[in-house]
Protein backbone atom coordinates (compact mmCIF):
# COMPACT_ATOMS: atom_id res chain seq x y z
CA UNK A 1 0.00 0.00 0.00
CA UNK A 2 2.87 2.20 0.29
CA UNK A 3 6.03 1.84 -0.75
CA UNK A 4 9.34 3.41 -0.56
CA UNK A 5 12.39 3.11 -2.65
CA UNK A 6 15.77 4.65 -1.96
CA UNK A 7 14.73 8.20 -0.72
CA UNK A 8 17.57 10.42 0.62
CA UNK A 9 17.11 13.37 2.37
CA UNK A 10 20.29 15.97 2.87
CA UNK A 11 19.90 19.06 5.07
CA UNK A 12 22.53 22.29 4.01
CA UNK A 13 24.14 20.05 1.26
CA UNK A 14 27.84 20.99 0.35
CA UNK A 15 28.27 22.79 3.30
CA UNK A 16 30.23 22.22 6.88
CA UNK A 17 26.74 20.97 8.33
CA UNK A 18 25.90 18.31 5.67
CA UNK A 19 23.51 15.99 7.10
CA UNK A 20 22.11 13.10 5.95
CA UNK A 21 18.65 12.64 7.58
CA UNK A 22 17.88 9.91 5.32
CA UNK A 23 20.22 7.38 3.90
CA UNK A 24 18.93 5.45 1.39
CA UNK A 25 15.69 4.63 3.19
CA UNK A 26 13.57 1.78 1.53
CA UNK A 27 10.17 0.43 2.97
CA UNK A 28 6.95 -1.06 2.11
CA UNK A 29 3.49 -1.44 4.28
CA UNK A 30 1.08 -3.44 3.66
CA UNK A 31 -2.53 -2.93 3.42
CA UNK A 32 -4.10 -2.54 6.88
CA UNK A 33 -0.52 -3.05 8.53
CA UNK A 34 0.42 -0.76 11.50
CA UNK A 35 3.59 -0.04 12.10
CA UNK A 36 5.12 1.62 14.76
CA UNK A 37 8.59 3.82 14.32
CA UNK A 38 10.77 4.34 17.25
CA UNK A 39 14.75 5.73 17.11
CA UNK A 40 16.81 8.39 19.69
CA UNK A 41 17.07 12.00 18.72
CA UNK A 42 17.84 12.96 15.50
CA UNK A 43 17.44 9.11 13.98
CA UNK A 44 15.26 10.32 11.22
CA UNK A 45 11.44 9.51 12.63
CA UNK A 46 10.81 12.70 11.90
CA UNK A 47 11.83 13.15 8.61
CA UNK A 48 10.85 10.28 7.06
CA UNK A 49 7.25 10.64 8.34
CA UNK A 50 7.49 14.44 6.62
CA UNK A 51 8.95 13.03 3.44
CA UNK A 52 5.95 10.27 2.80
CA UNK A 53 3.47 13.55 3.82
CA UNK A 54 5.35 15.82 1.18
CA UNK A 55 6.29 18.22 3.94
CA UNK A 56 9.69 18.02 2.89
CA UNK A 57 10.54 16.81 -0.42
CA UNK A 58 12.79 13.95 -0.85
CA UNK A 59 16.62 14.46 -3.07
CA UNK A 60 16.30 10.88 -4.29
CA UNK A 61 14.23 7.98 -4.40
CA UNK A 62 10.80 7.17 -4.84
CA UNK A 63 7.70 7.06 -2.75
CA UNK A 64 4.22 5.12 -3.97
CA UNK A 65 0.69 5.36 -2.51
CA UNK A 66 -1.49 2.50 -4.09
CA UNK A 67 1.16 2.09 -6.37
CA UNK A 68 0.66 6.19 -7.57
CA UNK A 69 3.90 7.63 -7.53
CA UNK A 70 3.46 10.70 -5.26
CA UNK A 71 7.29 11.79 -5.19
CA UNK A 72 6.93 15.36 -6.62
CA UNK A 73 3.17 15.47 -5.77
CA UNK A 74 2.24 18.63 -2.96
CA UNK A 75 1.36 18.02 0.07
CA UNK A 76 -2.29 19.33 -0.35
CA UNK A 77 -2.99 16.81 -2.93
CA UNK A 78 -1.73 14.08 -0.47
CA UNK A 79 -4.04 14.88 1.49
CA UNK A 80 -6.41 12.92 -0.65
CA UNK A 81 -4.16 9.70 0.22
CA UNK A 82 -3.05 10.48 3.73
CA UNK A 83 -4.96 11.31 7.56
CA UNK A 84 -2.07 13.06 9.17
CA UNK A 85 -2.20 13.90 13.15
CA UNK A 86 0.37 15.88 14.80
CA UNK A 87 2.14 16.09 18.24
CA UNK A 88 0.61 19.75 18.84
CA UNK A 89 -2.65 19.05 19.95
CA UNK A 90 -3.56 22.53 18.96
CA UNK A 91 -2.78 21.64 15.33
CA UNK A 92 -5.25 19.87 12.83
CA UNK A 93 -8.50 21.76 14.56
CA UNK A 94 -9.96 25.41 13.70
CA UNK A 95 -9.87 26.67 17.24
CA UNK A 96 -12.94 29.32 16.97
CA UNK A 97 -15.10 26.66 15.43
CA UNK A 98 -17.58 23.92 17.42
CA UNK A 99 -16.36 20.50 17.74
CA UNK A 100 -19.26 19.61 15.33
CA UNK A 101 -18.04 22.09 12.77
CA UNK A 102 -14.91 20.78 12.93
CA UNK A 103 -16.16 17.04 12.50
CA UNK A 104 -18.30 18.70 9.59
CA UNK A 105 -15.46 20.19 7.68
CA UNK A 106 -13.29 16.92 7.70
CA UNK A 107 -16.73 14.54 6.97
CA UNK A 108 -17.01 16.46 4.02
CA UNK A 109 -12.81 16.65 2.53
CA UNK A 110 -12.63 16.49 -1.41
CA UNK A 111 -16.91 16.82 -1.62
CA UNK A 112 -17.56 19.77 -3.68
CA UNK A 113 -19.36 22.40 -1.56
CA UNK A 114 -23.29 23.89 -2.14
CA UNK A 115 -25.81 26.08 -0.69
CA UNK A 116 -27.45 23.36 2.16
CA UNK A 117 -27.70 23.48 5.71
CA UNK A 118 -23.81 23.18 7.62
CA UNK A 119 -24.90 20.64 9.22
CA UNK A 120 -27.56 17.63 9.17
CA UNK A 121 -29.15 16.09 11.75
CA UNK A 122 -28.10 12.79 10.59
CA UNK A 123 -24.19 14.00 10.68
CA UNK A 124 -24.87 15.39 14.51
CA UNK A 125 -26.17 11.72 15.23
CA UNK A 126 -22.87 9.88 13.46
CA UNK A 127 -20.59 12.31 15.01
CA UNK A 128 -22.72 12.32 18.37
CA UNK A 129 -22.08 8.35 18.34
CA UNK A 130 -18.29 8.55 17.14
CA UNK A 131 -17.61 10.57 20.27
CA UNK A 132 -18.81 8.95 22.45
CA UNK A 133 -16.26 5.91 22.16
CA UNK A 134 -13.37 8.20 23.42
CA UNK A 135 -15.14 7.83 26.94
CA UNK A 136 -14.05 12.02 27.63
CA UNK A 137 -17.13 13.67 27.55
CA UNK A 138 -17.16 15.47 24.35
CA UNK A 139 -20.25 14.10 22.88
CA UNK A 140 -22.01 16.33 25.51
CA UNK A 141 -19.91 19.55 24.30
CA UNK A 142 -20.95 19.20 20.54
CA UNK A 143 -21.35 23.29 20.31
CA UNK A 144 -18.26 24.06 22.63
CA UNK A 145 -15.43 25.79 20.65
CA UNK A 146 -12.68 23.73 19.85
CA UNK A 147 -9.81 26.08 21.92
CA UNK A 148 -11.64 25.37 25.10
CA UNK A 149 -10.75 21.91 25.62
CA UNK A 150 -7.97 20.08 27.28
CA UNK A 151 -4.84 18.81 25.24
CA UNK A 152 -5.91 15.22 25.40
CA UNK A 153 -10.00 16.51 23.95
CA UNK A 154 -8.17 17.83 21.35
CA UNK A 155 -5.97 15.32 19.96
CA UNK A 156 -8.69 12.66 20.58
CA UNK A 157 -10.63 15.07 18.20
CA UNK A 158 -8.04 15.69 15.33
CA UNK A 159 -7.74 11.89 15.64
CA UNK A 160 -11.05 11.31 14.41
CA UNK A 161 -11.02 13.88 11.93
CA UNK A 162 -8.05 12.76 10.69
CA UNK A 163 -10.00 9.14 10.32
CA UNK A 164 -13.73 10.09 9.50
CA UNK A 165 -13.29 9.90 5.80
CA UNK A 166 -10.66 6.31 5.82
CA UNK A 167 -7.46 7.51 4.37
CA UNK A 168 -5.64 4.90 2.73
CA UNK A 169 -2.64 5.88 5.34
CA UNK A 170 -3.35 7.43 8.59
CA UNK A 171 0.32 9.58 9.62
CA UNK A 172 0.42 9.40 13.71
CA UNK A 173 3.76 11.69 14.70
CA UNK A 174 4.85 11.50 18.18
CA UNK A 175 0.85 11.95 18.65
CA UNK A 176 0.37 11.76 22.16
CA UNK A 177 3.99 13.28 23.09
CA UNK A 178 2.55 16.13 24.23
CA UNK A 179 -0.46 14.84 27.00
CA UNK A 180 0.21 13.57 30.27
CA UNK A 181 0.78 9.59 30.75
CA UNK A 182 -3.30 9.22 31.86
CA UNK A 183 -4.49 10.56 28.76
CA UNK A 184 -2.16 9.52 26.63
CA UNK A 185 -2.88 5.80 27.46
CA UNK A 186 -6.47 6.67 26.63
CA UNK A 187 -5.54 8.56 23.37
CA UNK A 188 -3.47 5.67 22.34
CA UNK A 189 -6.42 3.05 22.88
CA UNK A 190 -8.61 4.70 21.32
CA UNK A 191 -5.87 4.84 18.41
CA UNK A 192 -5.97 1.46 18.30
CA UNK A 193 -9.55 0.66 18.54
CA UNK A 194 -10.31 3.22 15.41
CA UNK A 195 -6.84 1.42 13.54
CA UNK A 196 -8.26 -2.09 13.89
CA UNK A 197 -12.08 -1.09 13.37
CA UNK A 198 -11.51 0.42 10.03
CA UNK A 199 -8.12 -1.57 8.63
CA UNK A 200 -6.09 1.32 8.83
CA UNK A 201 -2.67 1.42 7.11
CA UNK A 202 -1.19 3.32 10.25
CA UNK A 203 2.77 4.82 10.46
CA UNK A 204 2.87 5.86 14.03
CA UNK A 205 5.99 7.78 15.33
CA UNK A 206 6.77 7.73 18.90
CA UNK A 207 9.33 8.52 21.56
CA UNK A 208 8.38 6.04 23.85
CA UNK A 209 9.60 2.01 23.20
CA UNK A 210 6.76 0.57 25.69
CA UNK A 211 4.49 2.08 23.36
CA UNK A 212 5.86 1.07 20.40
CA UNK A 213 6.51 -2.43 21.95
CA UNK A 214 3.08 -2.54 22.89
CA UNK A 215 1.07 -1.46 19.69
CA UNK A 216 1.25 -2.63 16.35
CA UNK A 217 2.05 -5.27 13.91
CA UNK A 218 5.43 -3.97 13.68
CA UNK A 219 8.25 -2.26 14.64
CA UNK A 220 10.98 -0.48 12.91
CA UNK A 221 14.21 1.29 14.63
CA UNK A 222 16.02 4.08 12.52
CA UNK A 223 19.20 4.94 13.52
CA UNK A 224 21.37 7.92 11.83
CA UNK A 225 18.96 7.71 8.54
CA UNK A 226 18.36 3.83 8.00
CA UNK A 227 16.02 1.48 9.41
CA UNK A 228 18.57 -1.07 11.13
CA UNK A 229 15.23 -2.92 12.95
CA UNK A 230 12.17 -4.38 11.16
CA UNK A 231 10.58 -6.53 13.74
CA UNK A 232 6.99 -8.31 13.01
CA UNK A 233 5.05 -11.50 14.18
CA UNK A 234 5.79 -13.55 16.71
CA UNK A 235 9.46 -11.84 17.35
CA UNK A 236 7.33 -8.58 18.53
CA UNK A 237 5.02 -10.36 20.46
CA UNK A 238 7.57 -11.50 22.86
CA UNK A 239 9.25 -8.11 22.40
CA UNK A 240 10.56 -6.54 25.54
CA UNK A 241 12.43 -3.41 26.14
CA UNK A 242 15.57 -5.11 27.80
CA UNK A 243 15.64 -7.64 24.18
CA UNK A 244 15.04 -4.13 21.83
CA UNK A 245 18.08 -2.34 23.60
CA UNK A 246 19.78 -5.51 23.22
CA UNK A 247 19.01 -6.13 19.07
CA UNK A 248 19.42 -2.34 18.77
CA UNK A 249 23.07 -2.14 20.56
CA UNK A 250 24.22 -5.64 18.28
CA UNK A 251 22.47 -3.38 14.83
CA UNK A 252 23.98 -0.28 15.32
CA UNK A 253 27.81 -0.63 17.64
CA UNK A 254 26.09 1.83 20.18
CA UNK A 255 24.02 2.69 22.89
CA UNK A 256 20.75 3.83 22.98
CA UNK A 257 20.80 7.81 24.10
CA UNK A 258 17.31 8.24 24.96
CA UNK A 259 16.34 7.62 28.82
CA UNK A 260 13.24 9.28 27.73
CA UNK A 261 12.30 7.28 25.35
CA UNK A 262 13.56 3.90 27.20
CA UNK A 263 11.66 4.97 30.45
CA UNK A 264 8.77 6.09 28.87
């Protein structure tokens, strides 16, 4: 479902701070396959997430959506391909708009727009229902504006936007980074539940190895612009921190940096 061939990605090229955030980086996901992304500080997560959602384009390689090459293609016309939340809970929402508004404007990406009512009282019913499964009380603050609620409302909200219409990938970076452990658990089942409901081909980022231990199908480790870990089936399932450190150390000649990440 996607696939990536080669792609290389050089910051200040030809200069004393060459760096080479991606080295060569090649990759494919399957249909319905989440995968989970972990690597210290400066491994290339990051990057490599921005290069498949044409934030930054790529100086080599290739990069295929449903076999569509979208290499050169802009990021807003990814957007038909790609769900995309962020670590900033306060992007991916319209602040001065209602939750329902919000829902409304993502329930409705790529429709061409007319002269009808904003929204229908079957859409406040579907979205009234989808809120409801994030257990955090929003489906009783339907017409509360969107920069009134807590972090954790917020991302659970730009999660389901970001899901509402089933993009053929759904982008997750470093998504619940930014909440406190509680609701971050809560975000990240909920992530789940809507990733296995729908069959979603999910990329999810994140600085924390219990979590990316935990969730998915897989689990790749970049280190200094390659992926030096793809780890799937059974080997994840009896995945443990201690073993990852372990496979990573053997992989790359050197220590994991991150106590942050390691501690969760």
């Amino acid at each position: 479902m996607l696939r990536i061939e080669n792609i290389v990605k050089i910051f200040d090229a030809n200069t004393i701070n060459e760096k080479r955030a991606l080295n060569d980086v090649s990759l494919t996901l399957n249909d319905g396959e989440f995968t989970t992304v972990i690597g210290s500080n400066g491994a290339g997560k990051s990057t490599l997430l921005n290069a498949i959602a044409g934030s930054l384009m790529v100086d080599g390689g290739k990069i295929y959506i449903d076999d569509v090459d979208i290499t050169n293609m802009p990021e807003f016309k990814r957007a038909s391909y790609i769900g995309r939340v962020f670590q900033n809970p306060m992007i991916g929402t319209a602040a001065d708009m209602w939750i329902e508004e919000n829902l409304a404007l993502a329930n409705r990406r790529g429709q061409k727009r007319g002269l009808r009512p904003g929204i229908t009282d079957d859409e406040r019913k579907y979205f009234l229902d989808l809120l409801k499964g994030f257990d955090l009380g929003l489906e009783n603050r339907m017409t509360t504006k969107v920069g009134l609620l807590s972090g954790g409302q917020r991302q659970a909200l730009t999660l389901l936007m970001a899901t509402i219409q089933r993009p053929r990938l759904l982008l997750l970076d470093e998504h619940t980074a930014a909440l406190d452990p509680k609701t971050a658990a809560k975000v990240l089942s909920v992530t789940n539940t809507i990733v296995r409901k729908y069959n979603l081909t999910t990329f999810m980022v994140t600085h924390n190895m219990k979590d990316a231990i935990t969730y998915g199908d897989r689990l790749l480790m970049l280190n200094n612009g390659r992926i030096i870990l793809d780890i799937k089936g059974e080997e994840k399932k009896t995945l443990t921190v201690e073993k990852l450190l372990s496979m990573f150390e053997k992989a790359s000649g050197e220590e994991f940096s991150s106590d942050a990440a390691i501690l969760g």
